[in-house]
N, C-alpha and C. Protein backbone atom coordinates (compact mmCIF):
# COMPACT_ATOMS: atom_id res chain seq x y z
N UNK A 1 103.87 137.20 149.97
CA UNK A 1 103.67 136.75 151.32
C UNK A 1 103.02 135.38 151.28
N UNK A 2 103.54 134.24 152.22
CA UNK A 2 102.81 133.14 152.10
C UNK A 2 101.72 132.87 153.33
N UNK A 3 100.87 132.66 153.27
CA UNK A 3 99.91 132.33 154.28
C UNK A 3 100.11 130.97 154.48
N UNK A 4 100.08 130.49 155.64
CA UNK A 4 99.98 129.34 156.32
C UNK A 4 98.29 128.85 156.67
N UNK A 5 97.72 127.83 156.18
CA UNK A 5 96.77 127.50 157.09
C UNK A 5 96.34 125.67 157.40
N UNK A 6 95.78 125.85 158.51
CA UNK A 6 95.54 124.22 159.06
C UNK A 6 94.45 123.68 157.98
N UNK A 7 93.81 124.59 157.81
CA UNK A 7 92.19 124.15 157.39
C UNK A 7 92.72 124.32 155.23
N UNK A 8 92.82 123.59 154.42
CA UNK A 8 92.18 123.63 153.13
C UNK A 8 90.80 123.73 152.57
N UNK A 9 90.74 124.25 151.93
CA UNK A 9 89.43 124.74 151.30
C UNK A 9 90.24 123.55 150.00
N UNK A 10 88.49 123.14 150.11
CA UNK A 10 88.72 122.05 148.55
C UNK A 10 87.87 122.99 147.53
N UNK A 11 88.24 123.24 146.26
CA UNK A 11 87.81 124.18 145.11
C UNK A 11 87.28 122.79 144.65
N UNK A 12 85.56 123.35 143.82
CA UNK A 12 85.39 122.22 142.97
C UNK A 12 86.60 122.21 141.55
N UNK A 13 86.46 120.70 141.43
CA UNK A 13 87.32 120.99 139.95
C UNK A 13 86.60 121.52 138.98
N UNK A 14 87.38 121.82 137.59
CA UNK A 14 86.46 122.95 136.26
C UNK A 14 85.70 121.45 135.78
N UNK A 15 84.60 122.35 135.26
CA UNK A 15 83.92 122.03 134.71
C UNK A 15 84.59 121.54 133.08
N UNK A 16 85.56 120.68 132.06
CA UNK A 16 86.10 120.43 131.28
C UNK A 16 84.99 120.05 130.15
N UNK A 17 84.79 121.35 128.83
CA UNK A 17 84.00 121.11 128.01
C UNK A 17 84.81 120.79 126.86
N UNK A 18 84.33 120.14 126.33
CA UNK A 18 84.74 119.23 124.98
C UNK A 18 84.95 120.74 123.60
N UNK A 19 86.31 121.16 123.00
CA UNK A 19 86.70 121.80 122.12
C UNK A 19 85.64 122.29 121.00
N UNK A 20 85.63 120.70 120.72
CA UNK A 20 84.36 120.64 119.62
C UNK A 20 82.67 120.40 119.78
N UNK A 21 82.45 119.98 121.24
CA UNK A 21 81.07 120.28 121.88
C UNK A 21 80.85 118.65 121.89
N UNK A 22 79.16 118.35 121.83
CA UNK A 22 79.02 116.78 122.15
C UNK A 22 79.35 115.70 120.78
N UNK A 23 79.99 114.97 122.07
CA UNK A 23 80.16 113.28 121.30
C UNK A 23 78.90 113.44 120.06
N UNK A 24 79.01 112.57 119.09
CA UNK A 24 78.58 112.39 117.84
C UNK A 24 77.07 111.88 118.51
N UNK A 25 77.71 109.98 119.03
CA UNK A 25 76.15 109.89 119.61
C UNK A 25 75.30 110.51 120.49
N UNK A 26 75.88 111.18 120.93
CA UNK A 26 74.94 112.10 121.99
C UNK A 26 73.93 112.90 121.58
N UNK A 27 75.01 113.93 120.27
CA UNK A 27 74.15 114.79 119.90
C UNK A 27 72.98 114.03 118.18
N UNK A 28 73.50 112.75 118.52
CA UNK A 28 72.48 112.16 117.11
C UNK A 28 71.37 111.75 117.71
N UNK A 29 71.21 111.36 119.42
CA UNK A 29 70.33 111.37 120.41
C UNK A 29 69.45 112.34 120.57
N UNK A 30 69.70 113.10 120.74
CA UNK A 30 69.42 114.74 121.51
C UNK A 30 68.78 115.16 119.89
N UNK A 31 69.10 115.21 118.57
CA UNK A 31 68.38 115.63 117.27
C UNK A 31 67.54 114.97 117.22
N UNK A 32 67.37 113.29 117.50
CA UNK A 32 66.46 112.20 117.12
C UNK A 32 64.68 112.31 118.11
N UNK A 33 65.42 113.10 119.25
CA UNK A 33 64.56 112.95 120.16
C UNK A 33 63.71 114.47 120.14
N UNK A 34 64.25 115.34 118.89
CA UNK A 34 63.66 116.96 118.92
C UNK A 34 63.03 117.11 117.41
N UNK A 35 63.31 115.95 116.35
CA UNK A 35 63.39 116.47 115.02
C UNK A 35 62.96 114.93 114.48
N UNK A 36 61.55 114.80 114.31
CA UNK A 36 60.91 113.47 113.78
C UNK A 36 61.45 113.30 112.67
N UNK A 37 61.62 114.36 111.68
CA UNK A 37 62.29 114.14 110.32
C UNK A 37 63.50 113.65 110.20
N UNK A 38 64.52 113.97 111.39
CA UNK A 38 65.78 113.54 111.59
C UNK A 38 65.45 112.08 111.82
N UNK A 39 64.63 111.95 113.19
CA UNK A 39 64.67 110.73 113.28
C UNK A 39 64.02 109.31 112.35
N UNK A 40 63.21 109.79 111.36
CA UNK A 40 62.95 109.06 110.28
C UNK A 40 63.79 108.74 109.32
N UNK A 41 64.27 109.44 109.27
CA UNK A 41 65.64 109.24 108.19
C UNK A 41 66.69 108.26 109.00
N UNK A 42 66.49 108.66 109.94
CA UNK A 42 68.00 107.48 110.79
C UNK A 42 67.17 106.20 110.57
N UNK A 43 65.88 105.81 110.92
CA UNK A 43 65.58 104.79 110.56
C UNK A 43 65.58 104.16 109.36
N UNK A 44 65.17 105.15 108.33
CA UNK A 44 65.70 104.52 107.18
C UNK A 44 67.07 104.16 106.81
N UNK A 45 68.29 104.72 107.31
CA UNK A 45 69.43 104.55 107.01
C UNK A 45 70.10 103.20 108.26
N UNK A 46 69.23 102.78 108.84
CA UNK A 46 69.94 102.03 109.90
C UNK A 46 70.60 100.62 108.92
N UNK A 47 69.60 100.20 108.10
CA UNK A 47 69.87 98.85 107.32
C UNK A 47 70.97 99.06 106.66
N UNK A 48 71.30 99.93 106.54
CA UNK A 48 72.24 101.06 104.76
C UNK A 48 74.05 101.01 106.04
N UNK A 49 73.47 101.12 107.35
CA UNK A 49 74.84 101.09 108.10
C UNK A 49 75.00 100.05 108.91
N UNK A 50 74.01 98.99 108.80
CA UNK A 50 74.52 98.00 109.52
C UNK A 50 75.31 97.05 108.60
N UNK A 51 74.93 97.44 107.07
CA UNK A 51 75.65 96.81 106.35
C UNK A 51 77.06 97.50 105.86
N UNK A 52 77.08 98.52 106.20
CA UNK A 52 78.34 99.60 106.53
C UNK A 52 79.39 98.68 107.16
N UNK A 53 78.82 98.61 108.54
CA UNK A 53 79.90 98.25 109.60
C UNK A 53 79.76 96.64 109.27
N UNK A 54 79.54 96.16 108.38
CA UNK A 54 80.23 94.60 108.00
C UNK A 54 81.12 94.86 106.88
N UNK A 55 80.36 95.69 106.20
CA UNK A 55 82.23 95.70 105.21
C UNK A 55 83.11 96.57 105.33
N UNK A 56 82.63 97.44 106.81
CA UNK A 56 84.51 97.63 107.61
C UNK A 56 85.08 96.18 108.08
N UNK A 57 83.98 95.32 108.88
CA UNK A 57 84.88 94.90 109.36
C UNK A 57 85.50 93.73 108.95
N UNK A 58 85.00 93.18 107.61
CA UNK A 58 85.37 92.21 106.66
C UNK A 58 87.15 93.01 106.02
N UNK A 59 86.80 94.26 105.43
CA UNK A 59 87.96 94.64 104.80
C UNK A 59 88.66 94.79 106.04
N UNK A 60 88.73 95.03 107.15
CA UNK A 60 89.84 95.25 108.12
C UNK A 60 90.14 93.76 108.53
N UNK A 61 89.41 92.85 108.38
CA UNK A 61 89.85 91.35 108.97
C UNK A 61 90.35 91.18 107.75
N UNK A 62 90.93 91.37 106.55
CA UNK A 62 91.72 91.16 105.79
C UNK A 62 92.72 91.86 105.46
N UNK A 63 92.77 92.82 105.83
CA UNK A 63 93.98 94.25 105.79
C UNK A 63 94.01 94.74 104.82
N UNK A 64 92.74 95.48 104.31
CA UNK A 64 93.43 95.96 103.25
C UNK A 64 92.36 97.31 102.87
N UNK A 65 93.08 98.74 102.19
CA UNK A 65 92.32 99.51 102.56
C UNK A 65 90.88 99.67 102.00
N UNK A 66 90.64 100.64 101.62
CA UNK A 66 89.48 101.29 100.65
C UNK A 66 89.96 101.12 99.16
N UNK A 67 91.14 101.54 99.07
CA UNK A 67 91.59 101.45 97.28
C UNK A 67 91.63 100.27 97.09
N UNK A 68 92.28 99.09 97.79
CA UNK A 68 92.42 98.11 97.27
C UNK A 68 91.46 97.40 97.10
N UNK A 69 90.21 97.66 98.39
CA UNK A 69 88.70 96.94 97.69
C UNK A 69 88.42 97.59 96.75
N UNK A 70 88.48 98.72 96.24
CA UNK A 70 87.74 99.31 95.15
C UNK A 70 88.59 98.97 94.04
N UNK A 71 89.74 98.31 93.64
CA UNK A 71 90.14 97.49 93.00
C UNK A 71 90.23 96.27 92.76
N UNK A 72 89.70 95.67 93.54
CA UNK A 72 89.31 94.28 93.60
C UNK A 72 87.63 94.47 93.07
N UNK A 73 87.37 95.53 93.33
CA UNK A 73 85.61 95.37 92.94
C UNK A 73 85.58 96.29 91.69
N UNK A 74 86.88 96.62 90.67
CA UNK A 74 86.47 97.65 89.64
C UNK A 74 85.73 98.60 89.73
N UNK A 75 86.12 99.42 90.73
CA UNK A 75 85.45 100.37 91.23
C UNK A 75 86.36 102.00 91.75
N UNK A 76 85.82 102.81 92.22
CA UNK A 76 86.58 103.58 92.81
C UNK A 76 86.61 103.63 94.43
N UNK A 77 87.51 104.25 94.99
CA UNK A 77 87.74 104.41 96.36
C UNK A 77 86.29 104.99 96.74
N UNK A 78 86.16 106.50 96.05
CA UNK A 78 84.83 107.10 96.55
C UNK A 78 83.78 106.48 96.74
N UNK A 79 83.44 105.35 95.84
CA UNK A 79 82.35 104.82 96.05
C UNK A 79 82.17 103.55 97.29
N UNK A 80 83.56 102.87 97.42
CA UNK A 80 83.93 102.09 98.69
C UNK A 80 83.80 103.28 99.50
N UNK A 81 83.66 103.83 99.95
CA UNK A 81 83.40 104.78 101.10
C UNK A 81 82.10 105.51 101.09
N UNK A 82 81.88 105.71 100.17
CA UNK A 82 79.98 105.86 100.31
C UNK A 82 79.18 104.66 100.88
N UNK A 83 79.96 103.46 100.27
CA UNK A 83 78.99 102.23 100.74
C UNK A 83 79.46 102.16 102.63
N UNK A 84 80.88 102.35 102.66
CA UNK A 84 81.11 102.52 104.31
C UNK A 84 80.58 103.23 105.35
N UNK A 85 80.48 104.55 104.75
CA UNK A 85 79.24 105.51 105.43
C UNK A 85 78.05 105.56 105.29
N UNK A 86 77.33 104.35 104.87
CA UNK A 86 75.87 103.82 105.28
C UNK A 86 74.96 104.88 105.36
N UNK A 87 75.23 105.60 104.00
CA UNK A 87 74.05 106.86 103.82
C UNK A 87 73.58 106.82 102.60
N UNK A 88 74.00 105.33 101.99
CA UNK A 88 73.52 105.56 100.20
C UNK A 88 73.15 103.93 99.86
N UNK A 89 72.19 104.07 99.37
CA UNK A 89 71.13 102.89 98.82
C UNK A 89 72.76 102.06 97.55
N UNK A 90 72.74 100.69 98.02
CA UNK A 90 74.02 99.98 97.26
C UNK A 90 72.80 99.17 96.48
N UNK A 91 73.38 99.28 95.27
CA UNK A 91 72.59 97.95 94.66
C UNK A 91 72.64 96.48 94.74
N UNK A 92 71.99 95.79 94.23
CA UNK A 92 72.11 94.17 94.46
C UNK A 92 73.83 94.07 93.72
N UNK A 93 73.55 94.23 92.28
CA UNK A 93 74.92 94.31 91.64
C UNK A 93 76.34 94.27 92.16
N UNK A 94 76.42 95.68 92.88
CA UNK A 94 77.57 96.30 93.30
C UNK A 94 77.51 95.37 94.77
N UNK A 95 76.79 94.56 95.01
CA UNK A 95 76.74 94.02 96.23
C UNK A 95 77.40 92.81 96.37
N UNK A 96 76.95 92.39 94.87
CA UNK A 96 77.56 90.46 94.63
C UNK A 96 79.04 91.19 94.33
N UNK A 97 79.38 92.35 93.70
CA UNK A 97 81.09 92.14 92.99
C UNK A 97 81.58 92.76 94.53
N UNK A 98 80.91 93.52 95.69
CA UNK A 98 81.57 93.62 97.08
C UNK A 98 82.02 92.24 97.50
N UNK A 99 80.62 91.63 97.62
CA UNK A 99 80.98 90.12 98.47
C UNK A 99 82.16 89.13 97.39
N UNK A 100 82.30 89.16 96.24
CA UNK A 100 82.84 88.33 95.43
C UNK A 100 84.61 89.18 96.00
N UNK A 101 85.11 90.45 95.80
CA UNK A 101 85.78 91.15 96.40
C UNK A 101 86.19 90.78 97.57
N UNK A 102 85.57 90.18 98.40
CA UNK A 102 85.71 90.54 100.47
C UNK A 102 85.60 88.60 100.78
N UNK A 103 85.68 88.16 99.02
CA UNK A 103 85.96 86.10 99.41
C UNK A 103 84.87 85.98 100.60
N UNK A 104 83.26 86.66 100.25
CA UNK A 104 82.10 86.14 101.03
C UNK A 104 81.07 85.75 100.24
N UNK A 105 80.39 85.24 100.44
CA UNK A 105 78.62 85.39 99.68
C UNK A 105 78.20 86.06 100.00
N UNK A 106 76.92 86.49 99.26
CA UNK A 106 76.02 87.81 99.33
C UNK A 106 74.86 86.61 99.81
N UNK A 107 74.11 86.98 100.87
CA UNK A 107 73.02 86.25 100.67
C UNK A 107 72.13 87.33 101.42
N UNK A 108 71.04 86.75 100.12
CA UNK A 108 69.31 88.13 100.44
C UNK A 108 68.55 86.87 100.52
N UNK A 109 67.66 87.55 101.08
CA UNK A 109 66.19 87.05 101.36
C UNK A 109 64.90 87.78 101.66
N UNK A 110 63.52 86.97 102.60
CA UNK A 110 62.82 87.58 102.61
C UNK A 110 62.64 87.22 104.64
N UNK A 111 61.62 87.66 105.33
CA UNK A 111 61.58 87.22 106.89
C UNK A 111 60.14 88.19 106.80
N UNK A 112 59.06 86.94 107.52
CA UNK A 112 57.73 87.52 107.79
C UNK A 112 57.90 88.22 109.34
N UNK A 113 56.59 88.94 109.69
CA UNK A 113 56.06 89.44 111.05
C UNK A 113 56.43 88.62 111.70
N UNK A 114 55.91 86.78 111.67
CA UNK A 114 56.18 85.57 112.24
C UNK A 114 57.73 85.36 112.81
N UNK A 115 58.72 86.34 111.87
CA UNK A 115 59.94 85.64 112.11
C UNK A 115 60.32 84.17 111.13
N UNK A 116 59.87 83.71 110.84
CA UNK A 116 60.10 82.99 109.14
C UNK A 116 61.07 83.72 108.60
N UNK A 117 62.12 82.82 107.96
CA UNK A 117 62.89 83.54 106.78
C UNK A 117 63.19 82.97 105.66
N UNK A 118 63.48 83.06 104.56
CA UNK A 118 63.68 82.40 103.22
C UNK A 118 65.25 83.15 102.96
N UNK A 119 66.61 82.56 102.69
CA UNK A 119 67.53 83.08 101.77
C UNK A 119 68.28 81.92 101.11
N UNK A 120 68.81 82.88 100.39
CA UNK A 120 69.64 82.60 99.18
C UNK A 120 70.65 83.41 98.60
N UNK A 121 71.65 82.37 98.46
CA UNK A 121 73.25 82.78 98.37
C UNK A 121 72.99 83.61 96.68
N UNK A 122 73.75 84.98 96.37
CA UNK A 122 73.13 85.01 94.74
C UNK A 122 74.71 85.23 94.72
């Protein structure tokens, strides 16, 4: 039987929850802000991934994948991807044959409280 009516009733729409639950940053938010230990560790690892996301985006401004830097740097894939996921201490070493690899300089230094900085290309 079909009912006719003048008046619609608006239904809220569903509520649409995510398969796999929260976005990454959300829930690295939500741990950081419940779990000091968590959040100490992200601080330590922030330097370890900001240098992450420069040699994605060096090897992607040149096209070329993970194997082929890790052949250009005598190295393996696994370890080009440890250094990409910015969760593991890279040495100076493995740093000059990255940058020598990615046709950049490596340059370290030092930078006071003041904001002063000292570098040099190695």
């Amino acid at each position: 039987m079909l009912i006719k009516s003048d008046k619609l009733e608006r239904m809220p729409a569903p509520i649409i929850h995510s398969p796999v639950g929260t976005d990454a940053a959300t829930a690295r938010k939500r741990r950081s802000r419940r779990n000091p230990e968590y959040r100490a560790e992200r601080t330590r690892l922030a330097p370890f991934e900001g240098v992450a996301r420069m040699v994605i985006a060096h090897r992607v401004e040149l096209g070329i994948t993970q194997e082929e830097l890790a052949e250009r740097m005598g190295t393996s894939a696994s370890a080009v991807s440890r250094m990409e996921g910015g969760q593991h201490v890279t040495s100076v070493r493995t740093m000059q044959r990255l940058a020598k690899a990615l046709g950049v300089k490596l340059v370290v230094g030092f930078e006071t409280d003041a904001g002063d900085r000292e570098l040099v290309a190695v």
